[in-house]
N, C-alpha and C. Protein backbone atom coordinates (compact mmCIF):
# COMPACT_ATOMS: atom_id res chain seq x y z
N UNK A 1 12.41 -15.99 42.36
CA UNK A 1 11.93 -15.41 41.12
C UNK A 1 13.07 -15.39 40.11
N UNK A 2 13.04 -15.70 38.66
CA UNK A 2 13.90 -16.08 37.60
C UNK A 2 14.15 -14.32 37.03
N UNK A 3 15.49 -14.21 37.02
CA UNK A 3 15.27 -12.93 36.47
C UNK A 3 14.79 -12.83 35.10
N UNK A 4 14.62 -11.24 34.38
CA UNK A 4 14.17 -11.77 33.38
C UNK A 4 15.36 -11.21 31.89
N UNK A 5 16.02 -12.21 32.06
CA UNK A 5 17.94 -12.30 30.73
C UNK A 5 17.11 -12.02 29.25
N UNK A 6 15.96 -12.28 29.16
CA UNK A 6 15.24 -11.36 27.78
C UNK A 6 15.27 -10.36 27.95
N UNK A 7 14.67 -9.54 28.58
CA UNK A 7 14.29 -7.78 29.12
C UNK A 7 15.58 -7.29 29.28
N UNK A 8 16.63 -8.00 30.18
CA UNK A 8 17.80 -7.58 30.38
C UNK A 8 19.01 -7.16 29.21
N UNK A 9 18.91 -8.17 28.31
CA UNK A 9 19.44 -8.27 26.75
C UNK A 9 18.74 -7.09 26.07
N UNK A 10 17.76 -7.02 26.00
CA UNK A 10 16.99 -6.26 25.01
C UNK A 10 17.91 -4.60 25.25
N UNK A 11 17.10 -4.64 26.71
CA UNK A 11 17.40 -3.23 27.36
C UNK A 11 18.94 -2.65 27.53
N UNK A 12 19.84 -3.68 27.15
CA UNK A 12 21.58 -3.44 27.34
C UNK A 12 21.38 -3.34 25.38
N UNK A 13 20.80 -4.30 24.87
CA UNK A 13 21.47 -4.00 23.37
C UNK A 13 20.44 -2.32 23.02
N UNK A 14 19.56 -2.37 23.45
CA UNK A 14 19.05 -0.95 22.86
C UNK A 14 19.66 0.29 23.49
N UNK A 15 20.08 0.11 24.67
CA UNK A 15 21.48 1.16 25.14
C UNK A 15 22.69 1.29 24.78
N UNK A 16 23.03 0.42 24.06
CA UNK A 16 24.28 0.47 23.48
C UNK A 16 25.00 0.42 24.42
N UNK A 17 25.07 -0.74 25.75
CA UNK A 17 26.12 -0.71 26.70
C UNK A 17 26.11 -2.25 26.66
N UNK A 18 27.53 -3.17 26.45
CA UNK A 18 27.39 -4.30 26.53
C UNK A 18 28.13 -4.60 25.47
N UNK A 19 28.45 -5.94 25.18
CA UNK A 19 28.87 -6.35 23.59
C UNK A 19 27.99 -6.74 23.03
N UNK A 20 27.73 -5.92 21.36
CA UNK A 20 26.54 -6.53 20.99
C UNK A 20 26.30 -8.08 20.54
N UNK A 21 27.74 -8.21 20.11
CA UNK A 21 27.59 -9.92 19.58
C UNK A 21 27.37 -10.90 20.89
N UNK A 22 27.68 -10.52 22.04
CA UNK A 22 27.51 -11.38 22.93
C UNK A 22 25.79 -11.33 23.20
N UNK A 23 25.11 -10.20 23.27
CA UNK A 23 23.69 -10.24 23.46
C UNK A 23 23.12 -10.83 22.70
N UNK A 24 23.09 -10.59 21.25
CA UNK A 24 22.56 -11.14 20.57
C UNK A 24 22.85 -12.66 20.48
N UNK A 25 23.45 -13.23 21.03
CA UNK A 25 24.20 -14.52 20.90
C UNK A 25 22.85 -15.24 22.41
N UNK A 26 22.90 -13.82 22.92
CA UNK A 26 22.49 -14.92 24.94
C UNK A 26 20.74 -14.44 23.95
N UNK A 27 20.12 -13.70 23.10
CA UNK A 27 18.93 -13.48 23.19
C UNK A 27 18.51 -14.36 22.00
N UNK A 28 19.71 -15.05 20.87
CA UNK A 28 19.03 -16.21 20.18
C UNK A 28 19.25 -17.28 20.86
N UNK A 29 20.05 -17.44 21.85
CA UNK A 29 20.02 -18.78 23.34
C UNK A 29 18.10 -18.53 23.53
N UNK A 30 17.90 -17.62 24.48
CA UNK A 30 16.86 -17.20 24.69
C UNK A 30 15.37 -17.54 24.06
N UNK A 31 16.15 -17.34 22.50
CA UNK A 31 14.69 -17.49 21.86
C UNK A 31 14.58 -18.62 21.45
N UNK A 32 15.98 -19.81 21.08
CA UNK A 32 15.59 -21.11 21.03
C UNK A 32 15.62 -22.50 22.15
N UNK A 33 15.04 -21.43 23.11
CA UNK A 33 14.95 -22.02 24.42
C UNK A 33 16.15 -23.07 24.66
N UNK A 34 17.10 -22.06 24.51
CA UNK A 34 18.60 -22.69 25.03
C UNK A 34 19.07 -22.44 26.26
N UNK A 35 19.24 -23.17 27.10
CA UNK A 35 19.98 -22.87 28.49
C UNK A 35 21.10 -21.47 28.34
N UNK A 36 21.22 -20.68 29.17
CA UNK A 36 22.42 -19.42 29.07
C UNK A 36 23.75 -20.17 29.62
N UNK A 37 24.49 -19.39 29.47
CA UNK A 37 25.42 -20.15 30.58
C UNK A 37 25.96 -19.35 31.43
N UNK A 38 26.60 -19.87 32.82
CA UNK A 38 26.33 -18.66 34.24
C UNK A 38 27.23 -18.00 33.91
N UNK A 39 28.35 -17.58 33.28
CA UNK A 39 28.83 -16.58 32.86
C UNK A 39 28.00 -15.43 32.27
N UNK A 40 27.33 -16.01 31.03
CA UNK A 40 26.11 -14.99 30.62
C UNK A 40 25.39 -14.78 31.60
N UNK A 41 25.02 -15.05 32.62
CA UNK A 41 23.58 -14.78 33.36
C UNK A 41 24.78 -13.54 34.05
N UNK A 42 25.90 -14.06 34.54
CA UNK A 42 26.43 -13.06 35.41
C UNK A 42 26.65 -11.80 34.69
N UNK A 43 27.24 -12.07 33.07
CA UNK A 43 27.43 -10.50 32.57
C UNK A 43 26.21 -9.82 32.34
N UNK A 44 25.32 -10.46 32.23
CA UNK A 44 23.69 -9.59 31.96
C UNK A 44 23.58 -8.92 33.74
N UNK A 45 23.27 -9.25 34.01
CA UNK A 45 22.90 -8.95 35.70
C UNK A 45 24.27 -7.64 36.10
N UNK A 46 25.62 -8.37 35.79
CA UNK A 46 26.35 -6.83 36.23
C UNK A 46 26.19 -5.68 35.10
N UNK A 47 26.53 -6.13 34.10
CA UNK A 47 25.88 -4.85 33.03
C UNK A 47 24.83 -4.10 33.34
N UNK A 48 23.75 -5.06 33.48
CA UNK A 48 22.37 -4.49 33.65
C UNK A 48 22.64 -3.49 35.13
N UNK A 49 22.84 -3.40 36.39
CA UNK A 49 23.94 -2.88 37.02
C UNK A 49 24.23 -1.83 36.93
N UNK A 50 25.07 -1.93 35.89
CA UNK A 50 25.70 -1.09 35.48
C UNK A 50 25.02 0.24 34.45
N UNK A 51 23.95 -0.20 33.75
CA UNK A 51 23.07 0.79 33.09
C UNK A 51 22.30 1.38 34.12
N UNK A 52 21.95 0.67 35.02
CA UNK A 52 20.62 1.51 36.41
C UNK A 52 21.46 2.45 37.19
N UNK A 53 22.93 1.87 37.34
CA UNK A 53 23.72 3.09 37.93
C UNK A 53 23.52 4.39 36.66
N UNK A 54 24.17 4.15 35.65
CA UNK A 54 24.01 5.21 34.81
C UNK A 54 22.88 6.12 34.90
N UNK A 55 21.65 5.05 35.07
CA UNK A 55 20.26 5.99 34.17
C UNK A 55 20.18 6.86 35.68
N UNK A 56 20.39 6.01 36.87
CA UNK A 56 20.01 7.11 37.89
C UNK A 56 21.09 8.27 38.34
N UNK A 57 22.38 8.19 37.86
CA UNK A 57 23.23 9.15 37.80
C UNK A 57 22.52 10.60 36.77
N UNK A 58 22.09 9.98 35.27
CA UNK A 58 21.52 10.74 34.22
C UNK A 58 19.77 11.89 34.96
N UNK A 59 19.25 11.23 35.78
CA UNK A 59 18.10 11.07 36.37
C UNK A 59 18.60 12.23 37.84
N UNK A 60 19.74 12.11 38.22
CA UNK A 60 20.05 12.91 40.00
C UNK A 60 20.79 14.63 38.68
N UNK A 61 21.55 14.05 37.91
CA UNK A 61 22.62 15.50 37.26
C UNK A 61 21.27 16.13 36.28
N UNK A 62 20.17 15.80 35.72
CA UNK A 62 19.57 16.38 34.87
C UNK A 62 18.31 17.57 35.87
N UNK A 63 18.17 18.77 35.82
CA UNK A 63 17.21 19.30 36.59
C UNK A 63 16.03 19.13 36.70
N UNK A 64 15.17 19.32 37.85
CA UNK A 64 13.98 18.94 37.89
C UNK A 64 13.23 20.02 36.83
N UNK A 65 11.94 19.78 36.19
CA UNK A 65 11.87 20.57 35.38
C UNK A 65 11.10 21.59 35.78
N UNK A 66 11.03 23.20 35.80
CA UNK A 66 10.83 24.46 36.49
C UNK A 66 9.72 24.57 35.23
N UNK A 67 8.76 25.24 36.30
CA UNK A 67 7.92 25.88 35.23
C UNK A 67 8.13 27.22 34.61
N UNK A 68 8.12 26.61 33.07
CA UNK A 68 8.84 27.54 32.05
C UNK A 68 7.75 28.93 31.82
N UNK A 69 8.78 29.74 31.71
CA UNK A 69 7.90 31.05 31.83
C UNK A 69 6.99 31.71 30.88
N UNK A 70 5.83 32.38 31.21
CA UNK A 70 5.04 32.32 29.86
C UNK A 70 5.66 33.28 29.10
N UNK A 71 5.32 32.50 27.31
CA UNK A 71 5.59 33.26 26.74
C UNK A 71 3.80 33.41 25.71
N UNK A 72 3.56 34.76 25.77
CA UNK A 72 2.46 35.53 25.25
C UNK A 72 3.01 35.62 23.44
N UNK A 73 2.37 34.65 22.49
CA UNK A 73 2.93 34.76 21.33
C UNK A 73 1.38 35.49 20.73
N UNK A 74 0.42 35.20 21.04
CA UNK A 74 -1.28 35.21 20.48
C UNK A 74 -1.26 37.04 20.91
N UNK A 75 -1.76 37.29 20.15
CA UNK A 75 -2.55 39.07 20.56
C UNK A 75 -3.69 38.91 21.23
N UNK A 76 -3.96 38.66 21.91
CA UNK A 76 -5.53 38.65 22.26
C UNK A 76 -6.59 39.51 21.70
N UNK A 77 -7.99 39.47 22.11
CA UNK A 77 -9.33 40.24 21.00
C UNK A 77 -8.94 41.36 21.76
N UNK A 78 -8.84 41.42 23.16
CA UNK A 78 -9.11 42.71 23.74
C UNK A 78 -8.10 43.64 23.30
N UNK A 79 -6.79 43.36 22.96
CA UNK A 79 -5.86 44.09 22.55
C UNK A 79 -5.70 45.20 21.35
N UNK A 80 -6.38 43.88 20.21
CA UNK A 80 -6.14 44.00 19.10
C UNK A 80 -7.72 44.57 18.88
N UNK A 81 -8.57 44.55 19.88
CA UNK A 81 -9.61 46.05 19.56
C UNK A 81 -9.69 47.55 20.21
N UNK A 82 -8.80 47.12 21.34
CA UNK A 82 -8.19 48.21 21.87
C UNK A 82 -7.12 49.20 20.58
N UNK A 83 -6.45 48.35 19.92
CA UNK A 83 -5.22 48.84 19.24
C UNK A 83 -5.52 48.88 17.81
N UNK A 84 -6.46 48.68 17.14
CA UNK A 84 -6.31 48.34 15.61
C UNK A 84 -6.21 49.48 14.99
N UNK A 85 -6.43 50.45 15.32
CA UNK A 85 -6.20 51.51 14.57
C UNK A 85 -4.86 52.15 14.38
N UNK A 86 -3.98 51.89 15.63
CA UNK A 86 -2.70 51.91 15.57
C UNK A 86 -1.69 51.14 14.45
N UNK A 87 -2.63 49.72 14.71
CA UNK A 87 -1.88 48.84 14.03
C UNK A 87 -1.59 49.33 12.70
N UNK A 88 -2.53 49.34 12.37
CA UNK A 88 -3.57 49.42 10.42
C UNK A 88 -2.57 50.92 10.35
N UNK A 89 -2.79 51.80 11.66
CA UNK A 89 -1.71 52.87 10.77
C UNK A 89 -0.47 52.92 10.16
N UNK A 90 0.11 52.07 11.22
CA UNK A 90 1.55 51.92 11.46
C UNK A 90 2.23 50.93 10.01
N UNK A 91 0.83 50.17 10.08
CA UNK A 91 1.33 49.40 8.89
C UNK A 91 1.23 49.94 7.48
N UNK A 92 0.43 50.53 7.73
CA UNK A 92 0.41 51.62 6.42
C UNK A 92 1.23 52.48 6.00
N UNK A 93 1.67 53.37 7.05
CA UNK A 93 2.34 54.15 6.51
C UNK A 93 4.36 53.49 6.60
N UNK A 94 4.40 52.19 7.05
CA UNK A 94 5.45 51.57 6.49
C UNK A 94 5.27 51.51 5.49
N UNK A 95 4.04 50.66 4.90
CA UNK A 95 4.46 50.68 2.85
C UNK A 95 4.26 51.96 2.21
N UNK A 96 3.66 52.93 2.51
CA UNK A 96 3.69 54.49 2.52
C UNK A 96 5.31 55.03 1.90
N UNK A 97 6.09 54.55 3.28
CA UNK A 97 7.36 55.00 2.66
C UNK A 97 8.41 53.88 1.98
N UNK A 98 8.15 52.79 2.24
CA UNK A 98 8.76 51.62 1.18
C UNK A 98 8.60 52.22 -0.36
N UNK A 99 6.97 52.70 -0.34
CA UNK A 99 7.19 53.15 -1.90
C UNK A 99 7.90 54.63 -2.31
N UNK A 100 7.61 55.57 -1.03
CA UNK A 100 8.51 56.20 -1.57
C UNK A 100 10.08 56.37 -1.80
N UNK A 101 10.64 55.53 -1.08
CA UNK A 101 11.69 55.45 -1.22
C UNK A 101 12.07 54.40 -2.08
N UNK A 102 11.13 53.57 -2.96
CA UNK A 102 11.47 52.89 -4.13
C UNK A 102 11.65 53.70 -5.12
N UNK A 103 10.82 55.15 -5.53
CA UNK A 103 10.12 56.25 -6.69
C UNK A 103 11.35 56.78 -6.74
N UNK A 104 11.90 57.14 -5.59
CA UNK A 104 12.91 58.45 -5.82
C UNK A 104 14.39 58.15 -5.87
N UNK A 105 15.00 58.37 -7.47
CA UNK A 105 16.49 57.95 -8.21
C UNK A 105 17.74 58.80 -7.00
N UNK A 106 18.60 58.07 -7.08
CA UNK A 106 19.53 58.56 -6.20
C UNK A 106 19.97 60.08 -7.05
N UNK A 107 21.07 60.56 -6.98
CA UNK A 107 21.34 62.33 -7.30
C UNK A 107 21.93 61.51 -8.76
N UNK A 108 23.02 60.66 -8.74
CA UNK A 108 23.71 60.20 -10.05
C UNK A 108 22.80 59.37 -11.47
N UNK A 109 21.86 59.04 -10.93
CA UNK A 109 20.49 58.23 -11.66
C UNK A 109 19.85 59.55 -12.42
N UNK A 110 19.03 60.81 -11.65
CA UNK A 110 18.76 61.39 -11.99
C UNK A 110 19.33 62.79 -12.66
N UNK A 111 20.66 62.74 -12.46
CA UNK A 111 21.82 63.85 -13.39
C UNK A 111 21.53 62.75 -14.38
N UNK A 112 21.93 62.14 -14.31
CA UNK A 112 22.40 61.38 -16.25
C UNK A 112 20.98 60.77 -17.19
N UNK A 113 19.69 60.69 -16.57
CA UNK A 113 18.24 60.48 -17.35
C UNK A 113 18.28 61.77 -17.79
N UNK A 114 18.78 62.68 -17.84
CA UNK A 114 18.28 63.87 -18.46
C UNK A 114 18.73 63.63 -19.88
């Protein structure tokens, strides 16, 4: 079976492992159905090699992925009819005192309006 020095090129120049002028050099060989030469066949094949070591090094050090713990962002109906009256209070009487404490001049504001 012929390996395949297209797939191999492609997959080293889109990893950025390899020289790019040399790939691009063996993948316009390639595309004008130019013989490689066994030097090129050999640096594609150990490179290439050399990226499958990588990806399965990247693949053994990265963790398997754990199921991530829930996070409850939604209120649900039952909650929020259990609770609305709380809510609606609570929220109220925050702007309740937002305004009062907008109304009322500090002690030096209200000495000197007189």
């Amino acid at each position: 079976m012929k390996p395949d020095y297209h797939g191999m090129a492609m997959d080293l120049l889109n990893s950025g492992i390899g020289d790019e002028g040399r790939l691009k050099f063996i993948l316009e060989c390639i595309a004008n159905n130019k013989p490689l030469y066994k030097t090129d066949m050999i640096f594609l094949e150990h490179t290439s090699n050399q990226l499958e070591l990588k990806i399965q090094k990247l693949q053994k050090s990265v963790p398997e992925k754990t199921k991530p713990k829930e996070k409850h962002t939604l209120i649900s109906d039952e909650y929020l009819d259990k609770h609305i009256e709380k809510i609606i209070d609570r929220d109220n009487s925050k702007k309740v005192k937002a305004q009062v404490a907008i109304k009322r001049k500090s002690f030096l504001a209200r000495l000197f309006s007189r």
